[in-house]
PDB file of N, CA and C in Angstrom:
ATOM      1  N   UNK A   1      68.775   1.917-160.337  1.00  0.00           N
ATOM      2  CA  UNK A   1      69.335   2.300-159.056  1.00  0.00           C
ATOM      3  C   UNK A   1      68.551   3.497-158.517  1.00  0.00           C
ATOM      4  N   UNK A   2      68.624   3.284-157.229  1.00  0.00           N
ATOM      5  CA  UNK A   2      67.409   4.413-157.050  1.00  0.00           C
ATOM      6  C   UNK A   2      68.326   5.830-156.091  1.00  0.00           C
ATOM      7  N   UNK A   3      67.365   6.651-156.368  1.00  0.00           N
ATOM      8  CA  UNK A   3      68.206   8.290-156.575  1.00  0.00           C
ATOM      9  C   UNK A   3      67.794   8.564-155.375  1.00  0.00           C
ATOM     10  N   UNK A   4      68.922   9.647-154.126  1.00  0.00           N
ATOM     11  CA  UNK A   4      67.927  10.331-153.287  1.00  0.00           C
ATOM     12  C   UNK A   4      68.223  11.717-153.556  1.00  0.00           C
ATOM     13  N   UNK A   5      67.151  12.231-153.599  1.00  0.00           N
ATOM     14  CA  UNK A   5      67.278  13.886-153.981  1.00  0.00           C
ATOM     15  C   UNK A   5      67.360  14.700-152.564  1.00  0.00           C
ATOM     16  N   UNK A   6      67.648  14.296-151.031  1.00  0.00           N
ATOM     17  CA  UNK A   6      67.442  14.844-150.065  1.00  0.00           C
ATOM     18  C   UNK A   6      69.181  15.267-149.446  1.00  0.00           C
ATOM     19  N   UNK A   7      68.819  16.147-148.792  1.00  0.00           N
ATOM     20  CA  UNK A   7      70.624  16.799-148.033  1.00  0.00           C
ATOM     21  C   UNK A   7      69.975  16.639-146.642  1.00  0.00           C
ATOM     22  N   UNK A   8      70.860  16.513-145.814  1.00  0.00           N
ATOM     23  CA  UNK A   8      70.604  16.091-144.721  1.00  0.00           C
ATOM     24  C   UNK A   8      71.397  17.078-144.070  1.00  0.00           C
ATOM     25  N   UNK A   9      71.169  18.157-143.266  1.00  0.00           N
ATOM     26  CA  UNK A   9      71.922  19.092-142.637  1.00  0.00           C
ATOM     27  C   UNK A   9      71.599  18.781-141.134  1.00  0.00           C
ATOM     28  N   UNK A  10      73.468  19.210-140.107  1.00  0.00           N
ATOM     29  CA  UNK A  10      72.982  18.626-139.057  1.00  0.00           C
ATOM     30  C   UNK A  10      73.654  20.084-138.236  1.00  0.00           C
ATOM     31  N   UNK A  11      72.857  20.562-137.221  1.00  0.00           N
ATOM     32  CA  UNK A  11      73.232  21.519-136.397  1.00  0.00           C
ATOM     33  C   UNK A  11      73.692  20.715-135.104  1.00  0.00           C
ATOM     34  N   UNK A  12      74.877  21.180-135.245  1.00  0.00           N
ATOM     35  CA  UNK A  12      75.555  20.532-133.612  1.00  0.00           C
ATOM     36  C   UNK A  12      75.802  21.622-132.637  1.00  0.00           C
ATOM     37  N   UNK A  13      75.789  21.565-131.477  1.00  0.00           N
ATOM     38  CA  UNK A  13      76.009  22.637-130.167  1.00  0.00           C
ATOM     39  C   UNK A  13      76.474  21.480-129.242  1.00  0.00           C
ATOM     40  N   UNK A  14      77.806  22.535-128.284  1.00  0.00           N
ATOM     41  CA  UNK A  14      78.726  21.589-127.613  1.00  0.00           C
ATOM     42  C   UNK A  14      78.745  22.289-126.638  1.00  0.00           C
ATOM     43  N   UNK A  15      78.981  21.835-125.533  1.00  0.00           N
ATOM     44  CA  UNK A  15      79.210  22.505-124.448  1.00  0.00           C
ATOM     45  C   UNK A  15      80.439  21.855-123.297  1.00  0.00           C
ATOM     46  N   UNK A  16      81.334  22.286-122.573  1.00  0.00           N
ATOM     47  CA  UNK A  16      82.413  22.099-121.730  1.00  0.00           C
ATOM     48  C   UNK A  16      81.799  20.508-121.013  1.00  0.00           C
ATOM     49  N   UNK A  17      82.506  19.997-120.528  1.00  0.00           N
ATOM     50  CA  UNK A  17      81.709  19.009-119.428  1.00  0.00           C
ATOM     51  C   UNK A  17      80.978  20.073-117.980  1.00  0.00           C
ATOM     52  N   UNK A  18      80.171  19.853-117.647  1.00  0.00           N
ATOM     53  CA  UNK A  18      79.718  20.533-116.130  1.00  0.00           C
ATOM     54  C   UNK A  18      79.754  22.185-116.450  1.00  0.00           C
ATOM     55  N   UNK A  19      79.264  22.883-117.640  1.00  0.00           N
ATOM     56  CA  UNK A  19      79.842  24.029-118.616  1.00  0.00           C
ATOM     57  C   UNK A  19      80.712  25.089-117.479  1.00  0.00           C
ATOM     58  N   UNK A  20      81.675  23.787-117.769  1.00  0.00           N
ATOM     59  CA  UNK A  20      83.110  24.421-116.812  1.00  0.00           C
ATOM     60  C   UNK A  20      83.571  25.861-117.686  1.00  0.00           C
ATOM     61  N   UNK A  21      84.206  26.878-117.949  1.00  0.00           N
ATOM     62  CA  UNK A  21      84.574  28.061-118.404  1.00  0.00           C
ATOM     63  C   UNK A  21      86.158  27.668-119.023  1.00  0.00           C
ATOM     64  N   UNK A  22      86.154  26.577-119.495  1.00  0.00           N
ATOM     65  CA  UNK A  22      87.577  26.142-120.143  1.00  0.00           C
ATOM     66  C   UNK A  22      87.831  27.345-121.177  1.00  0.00           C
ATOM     67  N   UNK A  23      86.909  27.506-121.957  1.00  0.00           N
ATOM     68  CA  UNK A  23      87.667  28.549-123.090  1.00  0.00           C
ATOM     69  C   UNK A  23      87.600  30.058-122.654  1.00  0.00           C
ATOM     70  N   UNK A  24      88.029  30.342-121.509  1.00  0.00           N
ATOM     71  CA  UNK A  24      87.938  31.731-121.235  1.00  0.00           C
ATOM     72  C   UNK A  24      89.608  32.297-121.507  1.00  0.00           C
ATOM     73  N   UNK A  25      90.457  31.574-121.888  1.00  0.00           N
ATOM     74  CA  UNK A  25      91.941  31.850-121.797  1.00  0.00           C
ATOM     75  C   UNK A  25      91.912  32.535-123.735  1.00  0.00           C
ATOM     76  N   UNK A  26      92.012  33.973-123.820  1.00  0.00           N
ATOM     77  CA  UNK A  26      91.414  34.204-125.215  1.00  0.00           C
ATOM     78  C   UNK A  26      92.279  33.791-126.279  1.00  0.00           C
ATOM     79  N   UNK A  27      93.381  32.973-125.784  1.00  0.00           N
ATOM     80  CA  UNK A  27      94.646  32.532-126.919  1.00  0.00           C
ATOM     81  C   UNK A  27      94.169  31.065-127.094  1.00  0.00           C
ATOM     82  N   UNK A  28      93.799  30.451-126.322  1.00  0.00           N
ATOM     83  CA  UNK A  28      93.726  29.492-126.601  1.00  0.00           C
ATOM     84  C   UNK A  28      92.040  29.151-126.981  1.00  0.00           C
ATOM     85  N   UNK A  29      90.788  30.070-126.636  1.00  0.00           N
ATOM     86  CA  UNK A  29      89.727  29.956-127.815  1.00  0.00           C
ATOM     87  C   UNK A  29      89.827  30.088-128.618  1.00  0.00           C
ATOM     88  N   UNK A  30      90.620  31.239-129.531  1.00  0.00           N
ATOM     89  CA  UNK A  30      90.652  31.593-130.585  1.00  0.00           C
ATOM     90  C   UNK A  30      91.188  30.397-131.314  1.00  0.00           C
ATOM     91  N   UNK A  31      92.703  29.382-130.957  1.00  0.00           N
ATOM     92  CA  UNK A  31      92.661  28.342-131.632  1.00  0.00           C
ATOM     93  C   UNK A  31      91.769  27.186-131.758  1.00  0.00           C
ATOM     94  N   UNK A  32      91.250  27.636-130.705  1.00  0.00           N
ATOM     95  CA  UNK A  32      90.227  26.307-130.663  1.00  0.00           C
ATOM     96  C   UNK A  32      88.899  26.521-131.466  1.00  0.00           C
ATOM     97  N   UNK A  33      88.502  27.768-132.166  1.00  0.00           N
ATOM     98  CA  UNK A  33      87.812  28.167-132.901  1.00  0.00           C
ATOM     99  C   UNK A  33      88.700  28.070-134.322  1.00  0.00           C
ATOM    100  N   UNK A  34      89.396  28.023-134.498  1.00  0.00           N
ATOM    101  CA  UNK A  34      90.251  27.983-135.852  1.00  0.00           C
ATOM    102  C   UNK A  34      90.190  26.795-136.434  1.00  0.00           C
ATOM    103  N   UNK A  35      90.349  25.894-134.949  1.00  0.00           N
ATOM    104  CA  UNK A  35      90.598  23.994-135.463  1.00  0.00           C
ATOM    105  C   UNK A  35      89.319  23.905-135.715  1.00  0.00           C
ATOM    106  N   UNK A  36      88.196  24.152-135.051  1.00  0.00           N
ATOM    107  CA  UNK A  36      87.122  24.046-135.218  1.00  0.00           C
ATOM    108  C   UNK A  36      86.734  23.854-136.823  1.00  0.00           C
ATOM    109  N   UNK A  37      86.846  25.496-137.470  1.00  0.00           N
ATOM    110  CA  UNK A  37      86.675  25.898-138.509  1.00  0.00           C
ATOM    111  C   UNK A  37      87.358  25.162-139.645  1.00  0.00           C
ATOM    112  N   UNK A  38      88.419  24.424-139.429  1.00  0.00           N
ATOM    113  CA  UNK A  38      89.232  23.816-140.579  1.00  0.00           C
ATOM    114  C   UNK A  38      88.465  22.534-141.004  1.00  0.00           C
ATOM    115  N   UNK A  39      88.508  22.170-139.520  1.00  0.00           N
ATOM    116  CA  UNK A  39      87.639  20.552-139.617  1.00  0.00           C
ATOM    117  C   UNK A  39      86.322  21.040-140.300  1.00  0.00           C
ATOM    118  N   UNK A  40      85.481  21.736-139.994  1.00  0.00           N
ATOM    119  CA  UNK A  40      83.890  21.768-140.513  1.00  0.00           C
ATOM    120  C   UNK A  40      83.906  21.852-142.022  1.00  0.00           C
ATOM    121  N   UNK A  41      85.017  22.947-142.478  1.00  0.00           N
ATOM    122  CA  UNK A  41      85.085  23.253-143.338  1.00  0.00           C
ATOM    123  C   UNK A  41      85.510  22.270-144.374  1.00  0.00           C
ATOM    124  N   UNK A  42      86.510  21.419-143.598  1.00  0.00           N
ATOM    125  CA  UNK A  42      87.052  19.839-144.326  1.00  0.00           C
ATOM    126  C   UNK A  42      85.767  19.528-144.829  1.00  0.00           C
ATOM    127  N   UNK A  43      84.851  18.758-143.695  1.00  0.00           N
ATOM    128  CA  UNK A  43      84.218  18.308-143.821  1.00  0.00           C
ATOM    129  C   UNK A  43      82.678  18.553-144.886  1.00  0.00           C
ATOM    130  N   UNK A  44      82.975  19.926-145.445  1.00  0.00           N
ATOM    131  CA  UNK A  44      81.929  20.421-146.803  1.00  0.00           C
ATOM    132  C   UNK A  44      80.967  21.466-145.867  1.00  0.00           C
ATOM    133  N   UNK A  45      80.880  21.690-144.550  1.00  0.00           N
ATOM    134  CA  UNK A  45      80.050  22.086-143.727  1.00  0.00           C
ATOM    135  C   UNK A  45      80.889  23.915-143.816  1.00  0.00           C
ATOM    136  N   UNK A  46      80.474  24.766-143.011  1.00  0.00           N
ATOM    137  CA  UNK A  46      80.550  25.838-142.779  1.00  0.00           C
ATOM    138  C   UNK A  46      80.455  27.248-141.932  1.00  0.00           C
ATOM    139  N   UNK A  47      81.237  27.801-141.085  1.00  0.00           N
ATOM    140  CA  UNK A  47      80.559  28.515-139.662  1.00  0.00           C
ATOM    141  C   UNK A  47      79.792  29.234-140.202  1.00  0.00           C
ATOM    142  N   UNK A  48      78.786  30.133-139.759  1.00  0.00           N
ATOM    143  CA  UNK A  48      78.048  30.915-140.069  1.00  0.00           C
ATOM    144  C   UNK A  48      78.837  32.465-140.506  1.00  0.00           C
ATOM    145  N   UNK A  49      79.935  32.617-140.111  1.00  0.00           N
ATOM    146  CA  UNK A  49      80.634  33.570-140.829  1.00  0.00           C
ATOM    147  C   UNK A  49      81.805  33.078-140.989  1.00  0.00           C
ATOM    148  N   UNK A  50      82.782  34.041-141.712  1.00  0.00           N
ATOM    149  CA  UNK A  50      84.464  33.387-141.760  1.00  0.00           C
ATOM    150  C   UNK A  50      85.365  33.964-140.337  1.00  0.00           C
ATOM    151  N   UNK A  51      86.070  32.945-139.520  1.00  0.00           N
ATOM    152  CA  UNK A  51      86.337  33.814-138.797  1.00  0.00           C
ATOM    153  C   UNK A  51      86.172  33.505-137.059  1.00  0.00           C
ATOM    154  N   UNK A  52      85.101  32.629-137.131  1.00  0.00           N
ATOM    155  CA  UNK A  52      84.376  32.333-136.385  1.00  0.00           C
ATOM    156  C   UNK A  52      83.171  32.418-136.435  1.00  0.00           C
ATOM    157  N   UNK A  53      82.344  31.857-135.254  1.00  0.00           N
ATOM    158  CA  UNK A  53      81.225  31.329-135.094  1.00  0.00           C
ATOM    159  C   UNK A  53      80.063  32.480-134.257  1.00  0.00           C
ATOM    160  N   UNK A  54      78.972  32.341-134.610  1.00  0.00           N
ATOM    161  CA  UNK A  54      77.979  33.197-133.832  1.00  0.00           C
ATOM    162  C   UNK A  54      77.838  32.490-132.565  1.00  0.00           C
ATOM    163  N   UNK A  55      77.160  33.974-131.704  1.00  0.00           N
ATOM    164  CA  UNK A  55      77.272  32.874-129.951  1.00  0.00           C
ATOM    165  C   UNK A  55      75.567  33.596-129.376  1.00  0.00           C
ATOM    166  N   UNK A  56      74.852  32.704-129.883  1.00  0.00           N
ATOM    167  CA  UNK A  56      73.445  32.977-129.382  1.00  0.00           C
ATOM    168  C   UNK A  56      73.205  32.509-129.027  1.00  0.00           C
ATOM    169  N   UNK A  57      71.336  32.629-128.229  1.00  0.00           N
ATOM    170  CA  UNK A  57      70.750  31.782-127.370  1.00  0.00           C
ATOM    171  C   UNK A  57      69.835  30.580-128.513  1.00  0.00           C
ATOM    172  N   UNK A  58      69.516  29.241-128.260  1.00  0.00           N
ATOM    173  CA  UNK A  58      68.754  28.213-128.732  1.00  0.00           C
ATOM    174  C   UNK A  58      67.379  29.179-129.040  1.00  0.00           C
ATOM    175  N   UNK A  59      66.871  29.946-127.929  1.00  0.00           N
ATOM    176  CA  UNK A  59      65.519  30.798-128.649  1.00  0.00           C
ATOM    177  C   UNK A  59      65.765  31.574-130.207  1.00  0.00           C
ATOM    178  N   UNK A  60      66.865  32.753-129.965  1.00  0.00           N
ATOM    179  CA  UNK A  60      67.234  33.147-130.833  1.00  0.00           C
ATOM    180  C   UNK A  60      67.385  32.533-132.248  1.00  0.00           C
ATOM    181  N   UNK A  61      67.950  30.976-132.123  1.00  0.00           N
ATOM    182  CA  UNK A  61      68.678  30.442-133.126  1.00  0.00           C
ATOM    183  C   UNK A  61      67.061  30.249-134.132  1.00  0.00           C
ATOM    184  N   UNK A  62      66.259  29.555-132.937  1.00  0.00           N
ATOM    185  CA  UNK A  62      65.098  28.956-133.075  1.00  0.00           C
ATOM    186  C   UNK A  62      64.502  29.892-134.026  1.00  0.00           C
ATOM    187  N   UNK A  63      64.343  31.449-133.391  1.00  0.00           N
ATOM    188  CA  UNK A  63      63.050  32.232-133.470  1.00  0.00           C
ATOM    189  C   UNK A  63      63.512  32.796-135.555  1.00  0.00           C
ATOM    190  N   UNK A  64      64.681  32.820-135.784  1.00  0.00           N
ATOM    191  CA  UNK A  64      65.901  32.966-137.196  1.00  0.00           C
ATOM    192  C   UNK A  64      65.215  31.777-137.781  1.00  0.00           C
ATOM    193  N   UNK A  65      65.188  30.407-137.343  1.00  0.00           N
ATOM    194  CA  UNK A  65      65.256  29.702-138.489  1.00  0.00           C
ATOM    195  C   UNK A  65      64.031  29.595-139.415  1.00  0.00           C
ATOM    196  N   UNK A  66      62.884  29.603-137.831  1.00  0.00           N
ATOM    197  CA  UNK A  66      61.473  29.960-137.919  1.00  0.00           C
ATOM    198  C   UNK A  66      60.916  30.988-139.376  1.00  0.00           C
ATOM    199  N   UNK A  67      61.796  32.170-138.967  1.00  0.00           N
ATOM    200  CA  UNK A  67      61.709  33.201-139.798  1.00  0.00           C
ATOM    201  C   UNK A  67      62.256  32.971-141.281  1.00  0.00           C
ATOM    202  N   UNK A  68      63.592  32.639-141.370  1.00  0.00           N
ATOM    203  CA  UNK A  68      63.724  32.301-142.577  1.00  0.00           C
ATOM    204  C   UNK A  68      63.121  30.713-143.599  1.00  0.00           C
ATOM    205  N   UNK A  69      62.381  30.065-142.685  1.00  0.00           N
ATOM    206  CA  UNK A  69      61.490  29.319-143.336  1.00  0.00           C
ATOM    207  C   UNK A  69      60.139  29.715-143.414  1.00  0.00           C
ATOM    208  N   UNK A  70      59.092  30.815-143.541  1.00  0.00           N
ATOM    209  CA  UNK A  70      58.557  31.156-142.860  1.00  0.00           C
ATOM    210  C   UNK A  70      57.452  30.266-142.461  1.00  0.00           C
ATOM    211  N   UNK A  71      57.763  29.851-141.073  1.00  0.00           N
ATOM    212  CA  UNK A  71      57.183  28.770-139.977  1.00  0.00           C
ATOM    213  C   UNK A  71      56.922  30.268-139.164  1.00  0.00           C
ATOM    214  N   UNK A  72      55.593  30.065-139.252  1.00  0.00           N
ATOM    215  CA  UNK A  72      54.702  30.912-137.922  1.00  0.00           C
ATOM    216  C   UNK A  72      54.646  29.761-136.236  1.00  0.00           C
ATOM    217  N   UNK A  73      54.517  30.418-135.520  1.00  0.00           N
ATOM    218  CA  UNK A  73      54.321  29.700-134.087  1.00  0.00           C
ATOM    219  C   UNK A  73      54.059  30.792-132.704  1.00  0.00           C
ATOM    220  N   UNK A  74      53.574  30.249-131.945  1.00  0.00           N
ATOM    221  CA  UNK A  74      53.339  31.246-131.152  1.00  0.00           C
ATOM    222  C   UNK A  74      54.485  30.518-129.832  1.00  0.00           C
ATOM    223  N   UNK A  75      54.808  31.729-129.283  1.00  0.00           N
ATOM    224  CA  UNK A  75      56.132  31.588-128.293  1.00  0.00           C
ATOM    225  C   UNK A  75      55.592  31.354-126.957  1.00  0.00           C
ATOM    226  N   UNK A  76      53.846  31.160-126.682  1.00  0.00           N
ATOM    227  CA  UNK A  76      53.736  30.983-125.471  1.00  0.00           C
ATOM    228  C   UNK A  76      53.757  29.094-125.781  1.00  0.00           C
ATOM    229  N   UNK A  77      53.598  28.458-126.901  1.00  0.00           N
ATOM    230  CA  UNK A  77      53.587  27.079-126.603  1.00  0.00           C
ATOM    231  C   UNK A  77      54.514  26.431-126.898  1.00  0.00           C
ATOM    232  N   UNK A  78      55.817  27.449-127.291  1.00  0.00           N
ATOM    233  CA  UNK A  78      57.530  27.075-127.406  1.00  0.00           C
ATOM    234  C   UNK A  78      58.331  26.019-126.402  1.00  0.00           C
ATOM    235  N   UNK A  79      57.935  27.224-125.592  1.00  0.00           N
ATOM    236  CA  UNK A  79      59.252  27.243-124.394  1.00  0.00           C
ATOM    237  C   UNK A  79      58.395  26.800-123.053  1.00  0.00           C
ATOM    238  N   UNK A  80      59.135  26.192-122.525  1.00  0.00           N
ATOM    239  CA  UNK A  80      58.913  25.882-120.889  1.00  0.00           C
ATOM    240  C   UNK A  80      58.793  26.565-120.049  1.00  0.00           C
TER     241      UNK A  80
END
């Protein structure tokens, strides 16, 4: 039987429909960050802290992952 030795990690990012400002009501983000967290966590996955979630830009996320793999690149042939 044949073995796979690979993990497959998946980064998801969500956004409102039309990034309407639905979660600006702070009682009801905070649960909606909680459900969030239960499910991921069900699911073997994990937020980046306990508590909630980090709120950065895609460069940022990018320029971190870059770094902690160390993947060199130059940022003028990144971005648009």
């Amino acid at each position: 039987m044949p073995q796979s030795l690979s993990q497959v990690w998946l980064h998801i990012v969500f956004s409102t429909k039309d990034r309407l400002p639905f979660l600006q009501n702070p009682e009801f983000r905070d649960e909606m960050f909680r459900m969030l967290s239960h499910h991921v966590s069900e699911a073997g996955c994990y937020p980046y802290r306990s508590g909630g979630w980090k709120r950065r830009s895609f460069q940022d996320e990018f320029r971190e992952l870059c770094r902690k793999n160390e993947v060199q690149f130059d940022e003028r042939y990144v971005w648009d």
